[in-house]
C-alpha atoms as a PDB file:
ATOM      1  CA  UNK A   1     250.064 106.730 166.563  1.00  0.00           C
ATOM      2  CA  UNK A   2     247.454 105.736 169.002  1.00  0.00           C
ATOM      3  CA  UNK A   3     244.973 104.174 167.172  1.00  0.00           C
ATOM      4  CA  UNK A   4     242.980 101.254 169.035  1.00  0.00           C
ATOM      5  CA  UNK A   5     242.355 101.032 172.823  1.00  0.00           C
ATOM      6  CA  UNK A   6     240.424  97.735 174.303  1.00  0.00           C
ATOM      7  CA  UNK A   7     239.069  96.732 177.924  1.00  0.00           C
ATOM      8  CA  UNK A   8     240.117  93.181 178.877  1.00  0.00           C
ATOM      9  CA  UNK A   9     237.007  91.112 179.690  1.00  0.00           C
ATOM     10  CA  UNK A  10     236.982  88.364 181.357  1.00  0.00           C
ATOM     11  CA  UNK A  11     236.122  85.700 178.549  1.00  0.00           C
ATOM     12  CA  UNK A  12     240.332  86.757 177.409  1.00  0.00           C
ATOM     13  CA  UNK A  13     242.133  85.615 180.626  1.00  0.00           C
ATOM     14  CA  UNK A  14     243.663  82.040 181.083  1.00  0.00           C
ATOM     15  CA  UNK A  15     244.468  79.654 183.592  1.00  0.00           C
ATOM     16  CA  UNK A  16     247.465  81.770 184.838  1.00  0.00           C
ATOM     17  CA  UNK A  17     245.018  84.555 185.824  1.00  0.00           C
ATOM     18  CA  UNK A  18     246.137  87.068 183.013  1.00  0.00           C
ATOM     19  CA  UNK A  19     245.841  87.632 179.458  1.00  0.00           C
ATOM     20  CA  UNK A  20     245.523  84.843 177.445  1.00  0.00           C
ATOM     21  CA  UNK A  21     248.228  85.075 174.123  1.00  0.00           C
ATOM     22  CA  UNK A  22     245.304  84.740 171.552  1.00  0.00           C
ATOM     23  CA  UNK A  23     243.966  87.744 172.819  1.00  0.00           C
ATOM     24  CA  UNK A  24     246.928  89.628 172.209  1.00  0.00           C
ATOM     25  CA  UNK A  25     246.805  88.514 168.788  1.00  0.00           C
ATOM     26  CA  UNK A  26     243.406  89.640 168.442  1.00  0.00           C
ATOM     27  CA  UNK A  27     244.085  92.998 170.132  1.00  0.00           C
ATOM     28  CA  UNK A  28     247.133  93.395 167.740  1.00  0.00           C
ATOM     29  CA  UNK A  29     244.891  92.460 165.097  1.00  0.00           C
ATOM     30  CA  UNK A  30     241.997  95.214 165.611  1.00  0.00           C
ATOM     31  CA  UNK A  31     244.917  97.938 165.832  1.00  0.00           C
ATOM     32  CA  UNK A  32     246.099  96.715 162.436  1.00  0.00           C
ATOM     33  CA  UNK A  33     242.783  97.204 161.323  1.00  0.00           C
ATOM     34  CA  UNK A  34     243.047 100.705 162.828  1.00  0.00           C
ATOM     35  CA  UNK A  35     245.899 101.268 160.916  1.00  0.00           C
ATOM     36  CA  UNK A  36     243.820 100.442 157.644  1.00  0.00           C
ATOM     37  CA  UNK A  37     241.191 102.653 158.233  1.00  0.00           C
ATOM     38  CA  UNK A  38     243.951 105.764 158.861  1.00  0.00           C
ATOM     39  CA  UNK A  39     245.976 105.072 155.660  1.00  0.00           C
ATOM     40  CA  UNK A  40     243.124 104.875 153.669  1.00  0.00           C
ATOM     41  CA  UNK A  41     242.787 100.972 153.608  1.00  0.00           C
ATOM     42  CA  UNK A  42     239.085 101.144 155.198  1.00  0.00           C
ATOM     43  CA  UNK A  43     236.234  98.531 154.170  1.00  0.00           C
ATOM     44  CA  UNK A  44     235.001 100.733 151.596  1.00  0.00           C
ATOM     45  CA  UNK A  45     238.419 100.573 150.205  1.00  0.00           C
ATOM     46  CA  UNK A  46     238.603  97.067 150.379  1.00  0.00           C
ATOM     47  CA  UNK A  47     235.279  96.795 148.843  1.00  0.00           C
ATOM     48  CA  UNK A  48     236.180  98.634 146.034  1.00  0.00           C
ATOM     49  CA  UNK A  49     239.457  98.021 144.800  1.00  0.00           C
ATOM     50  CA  UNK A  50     239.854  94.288 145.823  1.00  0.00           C
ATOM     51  CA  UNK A  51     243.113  95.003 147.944  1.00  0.00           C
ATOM     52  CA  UNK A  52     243.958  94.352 151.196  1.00  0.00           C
ATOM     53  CA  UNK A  53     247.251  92.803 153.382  1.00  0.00           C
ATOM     54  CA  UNK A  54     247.857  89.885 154.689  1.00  0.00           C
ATOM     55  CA  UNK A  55     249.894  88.768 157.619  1.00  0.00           C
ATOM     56  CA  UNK A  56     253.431  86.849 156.601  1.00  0.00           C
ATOM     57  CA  UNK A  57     255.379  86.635 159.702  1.00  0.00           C
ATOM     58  CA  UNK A  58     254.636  87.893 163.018  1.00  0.00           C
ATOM     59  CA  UNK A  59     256.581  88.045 166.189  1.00  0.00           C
ATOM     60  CA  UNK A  60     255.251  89.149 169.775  1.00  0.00           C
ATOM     61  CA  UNK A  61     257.347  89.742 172.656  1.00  0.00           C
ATOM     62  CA  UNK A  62     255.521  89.495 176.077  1.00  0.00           C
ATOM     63  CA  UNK A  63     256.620  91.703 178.866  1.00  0.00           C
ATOM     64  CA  UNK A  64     254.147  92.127 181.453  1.00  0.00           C
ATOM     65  CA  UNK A  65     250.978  90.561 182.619  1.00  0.00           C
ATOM     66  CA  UNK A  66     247.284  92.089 181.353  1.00  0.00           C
ATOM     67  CA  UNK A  67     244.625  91.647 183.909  1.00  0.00           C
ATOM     68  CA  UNK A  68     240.944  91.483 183.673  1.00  0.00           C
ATOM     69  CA  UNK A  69     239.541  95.149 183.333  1.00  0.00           C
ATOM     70  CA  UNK A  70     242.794  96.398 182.379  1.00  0.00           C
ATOM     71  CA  UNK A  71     242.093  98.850 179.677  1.00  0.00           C
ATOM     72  CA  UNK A  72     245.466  98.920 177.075  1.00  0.00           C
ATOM     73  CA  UNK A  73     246.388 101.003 174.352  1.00  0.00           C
ATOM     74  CA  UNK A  74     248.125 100.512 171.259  1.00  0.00           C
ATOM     75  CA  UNK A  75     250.798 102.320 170.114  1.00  0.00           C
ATOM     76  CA  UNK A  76     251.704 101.674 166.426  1.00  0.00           C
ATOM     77  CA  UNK A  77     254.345 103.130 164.331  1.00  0.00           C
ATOM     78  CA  UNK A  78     255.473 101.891 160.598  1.00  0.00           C
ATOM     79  CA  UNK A  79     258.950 101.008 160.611  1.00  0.00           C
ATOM     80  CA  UNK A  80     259.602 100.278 157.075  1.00  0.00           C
ATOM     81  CA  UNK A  81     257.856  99.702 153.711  1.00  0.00           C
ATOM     82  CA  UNK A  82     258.602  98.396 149.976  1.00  0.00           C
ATOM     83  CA  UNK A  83     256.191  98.479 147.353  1.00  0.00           C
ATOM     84  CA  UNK A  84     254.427  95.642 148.468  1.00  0.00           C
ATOM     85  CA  UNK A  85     255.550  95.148 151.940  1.00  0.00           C
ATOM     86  CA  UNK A  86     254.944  97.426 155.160  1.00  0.00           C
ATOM     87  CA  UNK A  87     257.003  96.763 158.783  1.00  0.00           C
ATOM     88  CA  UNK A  88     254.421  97.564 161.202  1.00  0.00           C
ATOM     89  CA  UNK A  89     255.110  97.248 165.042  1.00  0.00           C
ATOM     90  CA  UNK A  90     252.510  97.920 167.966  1.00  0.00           C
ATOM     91  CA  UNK A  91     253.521  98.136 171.843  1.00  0.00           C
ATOM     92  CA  UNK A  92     250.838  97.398 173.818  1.00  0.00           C
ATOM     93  CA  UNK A  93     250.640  99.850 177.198  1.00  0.00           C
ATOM     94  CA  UNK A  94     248.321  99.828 179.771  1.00  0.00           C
ATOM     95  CA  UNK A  95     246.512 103.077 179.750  1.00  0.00           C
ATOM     96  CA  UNK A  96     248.432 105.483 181.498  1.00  0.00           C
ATOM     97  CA  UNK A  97     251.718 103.469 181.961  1.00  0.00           C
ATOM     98  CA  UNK A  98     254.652 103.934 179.659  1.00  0.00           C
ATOM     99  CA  UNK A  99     256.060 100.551 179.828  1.00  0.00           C
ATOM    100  CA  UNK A 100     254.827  98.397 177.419  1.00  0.00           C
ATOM    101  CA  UNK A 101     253.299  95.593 178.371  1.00  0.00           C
ATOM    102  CA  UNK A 102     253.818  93.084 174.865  1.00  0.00           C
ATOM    103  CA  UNK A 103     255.049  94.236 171.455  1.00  0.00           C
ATOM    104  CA  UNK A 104     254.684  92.605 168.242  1.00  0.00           C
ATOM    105  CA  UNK A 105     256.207  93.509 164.910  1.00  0.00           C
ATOM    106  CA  UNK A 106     254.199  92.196 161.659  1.00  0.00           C
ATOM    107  CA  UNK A 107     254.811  92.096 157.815  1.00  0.00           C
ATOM    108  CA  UNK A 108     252.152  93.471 156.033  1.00  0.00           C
ATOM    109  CA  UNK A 109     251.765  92.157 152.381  1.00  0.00           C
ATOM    110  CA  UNK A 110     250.041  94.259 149.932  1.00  0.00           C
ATOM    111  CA  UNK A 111     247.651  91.840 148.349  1.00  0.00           C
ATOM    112  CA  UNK A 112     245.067  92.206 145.224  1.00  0.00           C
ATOM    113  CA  UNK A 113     242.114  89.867 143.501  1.00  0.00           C
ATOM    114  CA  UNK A 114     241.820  88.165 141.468  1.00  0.00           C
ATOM    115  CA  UNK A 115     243.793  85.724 143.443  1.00  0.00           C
ATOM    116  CA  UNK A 116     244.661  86.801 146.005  1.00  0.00           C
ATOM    117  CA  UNK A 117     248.434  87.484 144.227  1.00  0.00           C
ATOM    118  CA  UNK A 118     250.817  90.062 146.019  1.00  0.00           C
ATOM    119  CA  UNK A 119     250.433  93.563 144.210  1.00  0.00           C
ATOM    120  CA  UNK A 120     251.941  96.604 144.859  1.00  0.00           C
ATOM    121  CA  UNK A 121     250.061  99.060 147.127  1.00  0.00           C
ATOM    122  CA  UNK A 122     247.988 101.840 145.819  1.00  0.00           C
ATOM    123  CA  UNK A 123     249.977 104.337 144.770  1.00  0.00           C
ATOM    124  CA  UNK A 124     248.024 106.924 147.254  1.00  0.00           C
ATOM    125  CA  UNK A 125     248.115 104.273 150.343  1.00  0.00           C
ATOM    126  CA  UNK A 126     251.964 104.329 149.438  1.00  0.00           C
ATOM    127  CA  UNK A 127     252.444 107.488 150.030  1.00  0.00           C
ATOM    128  CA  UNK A 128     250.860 107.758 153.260  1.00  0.00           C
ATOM    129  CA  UNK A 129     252.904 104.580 154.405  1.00  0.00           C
ATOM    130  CA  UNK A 130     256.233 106.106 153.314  1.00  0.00           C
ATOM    131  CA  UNK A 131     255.797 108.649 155.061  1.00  0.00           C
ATOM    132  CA  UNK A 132     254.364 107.455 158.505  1.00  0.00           C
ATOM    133  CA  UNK A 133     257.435 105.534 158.047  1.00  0.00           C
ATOM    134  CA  UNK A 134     259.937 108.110 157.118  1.00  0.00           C
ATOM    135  CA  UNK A 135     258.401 110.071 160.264  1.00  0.00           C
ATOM    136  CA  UNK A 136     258.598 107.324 162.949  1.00  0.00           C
ATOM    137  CA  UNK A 137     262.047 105.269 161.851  1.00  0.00           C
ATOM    138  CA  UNK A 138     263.571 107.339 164.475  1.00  0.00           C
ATOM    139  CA  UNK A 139     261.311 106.932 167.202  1.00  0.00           C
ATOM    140  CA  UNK A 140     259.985 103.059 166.851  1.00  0.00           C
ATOM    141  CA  UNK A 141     261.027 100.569 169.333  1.00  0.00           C
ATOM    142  CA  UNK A 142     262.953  97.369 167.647  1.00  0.00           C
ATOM    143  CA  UNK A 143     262.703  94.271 169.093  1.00  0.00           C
ATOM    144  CA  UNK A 144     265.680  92.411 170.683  1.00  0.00           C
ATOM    145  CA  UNK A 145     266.751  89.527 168.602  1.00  0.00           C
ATOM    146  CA  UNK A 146     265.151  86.378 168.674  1.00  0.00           C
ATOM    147  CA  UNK A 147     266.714  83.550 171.090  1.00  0.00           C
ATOM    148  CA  UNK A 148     268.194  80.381 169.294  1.00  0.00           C
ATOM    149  CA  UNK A 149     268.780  77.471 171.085  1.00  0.00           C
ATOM    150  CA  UNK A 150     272.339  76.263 171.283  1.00  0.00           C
ATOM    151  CA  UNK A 151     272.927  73.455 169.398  1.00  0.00           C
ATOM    152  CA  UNK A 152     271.934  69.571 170.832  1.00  0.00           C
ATOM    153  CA  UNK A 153     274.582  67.139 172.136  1.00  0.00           C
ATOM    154  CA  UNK A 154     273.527  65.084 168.750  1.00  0.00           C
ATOM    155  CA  UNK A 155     273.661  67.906 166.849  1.00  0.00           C
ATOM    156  CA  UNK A 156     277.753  68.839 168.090  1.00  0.00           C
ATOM    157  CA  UNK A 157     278.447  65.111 167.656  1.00  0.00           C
ATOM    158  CA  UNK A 158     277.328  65.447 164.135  1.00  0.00           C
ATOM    159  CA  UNK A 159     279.542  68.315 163.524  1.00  0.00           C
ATOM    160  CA  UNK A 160     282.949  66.773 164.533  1.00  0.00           C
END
């Protein structure tokens, strides 16, 4: 889905003459909120109901540099869900190029007042998320897996 485009102004780019990383996160962020609005998740909804998501874990993977003016789009598929839990992962393009220049891939937890406690999602909302999910598992881009740092010299001398 294509869901939340955004111009990059100069306020967002850092000392390196690019993108600064909170601005990813807060591009990310508004196409999450796009993703609300679409499965039914809007402000009104929110209002209403007292449910909404919050972030657990997030992960971003930067692959190219944004520049000022640079308009991107985000692409956004749902990878997976549970009851309470939904995989979501965005690429971020720049409009017209293919290659994406970050990704990120975010757990979603369904969350209800009072509280706020986890809670399942609406059974509607459900629905909608299993099967955005069942129809882009196939197509969604997975992330490599994270780096971890080989062990320290202290650390091996600890282990014999």
């Amino acid at each position: 889905m294509r869901l939340h485009r955004a111009r990059v102004v100069p306020e967002w780019i850092d000392y390196n003459g690019h993108l600064s990383e909170a601005y990813y996160v807060l591009i990310f962020g508004h196409a999450t909120d796009a993703l609300l609005d679409a499965i039914g998740m809007d402000g009104g909804f929110r209002n209403r109901t007292g449910r909404s998501v919050y972030t657990v874990d997030a992960r971003i993977l930067y692959l190219g540099e944004i520049a000022c003016g640079d308009e991107v789009e985000i692409r956004t598929w749902v990878a997976g869900a549970d009851p309470k839990r939904m995989l979501v992962h965005h690429a971020m393009h720049r409009t017209g190029c293919d290659r994406p220049a970050a990704q990120t891939e975010l757990v979603l937890l369904s969350v209800a007042r009072p509280g706020p406690r986890a809670s399942p999602f609406d059974p509607a909302v459900f629905r909608i998320i299993r099967s955005l999910a069942e129809a882009g598992r196939a197509r969604c881009p997975v992330l490599p897996d994270r780096w971890i740092p080989p062990p320290s010299e202290s650390d091996r001398k600890q282990g014999d």
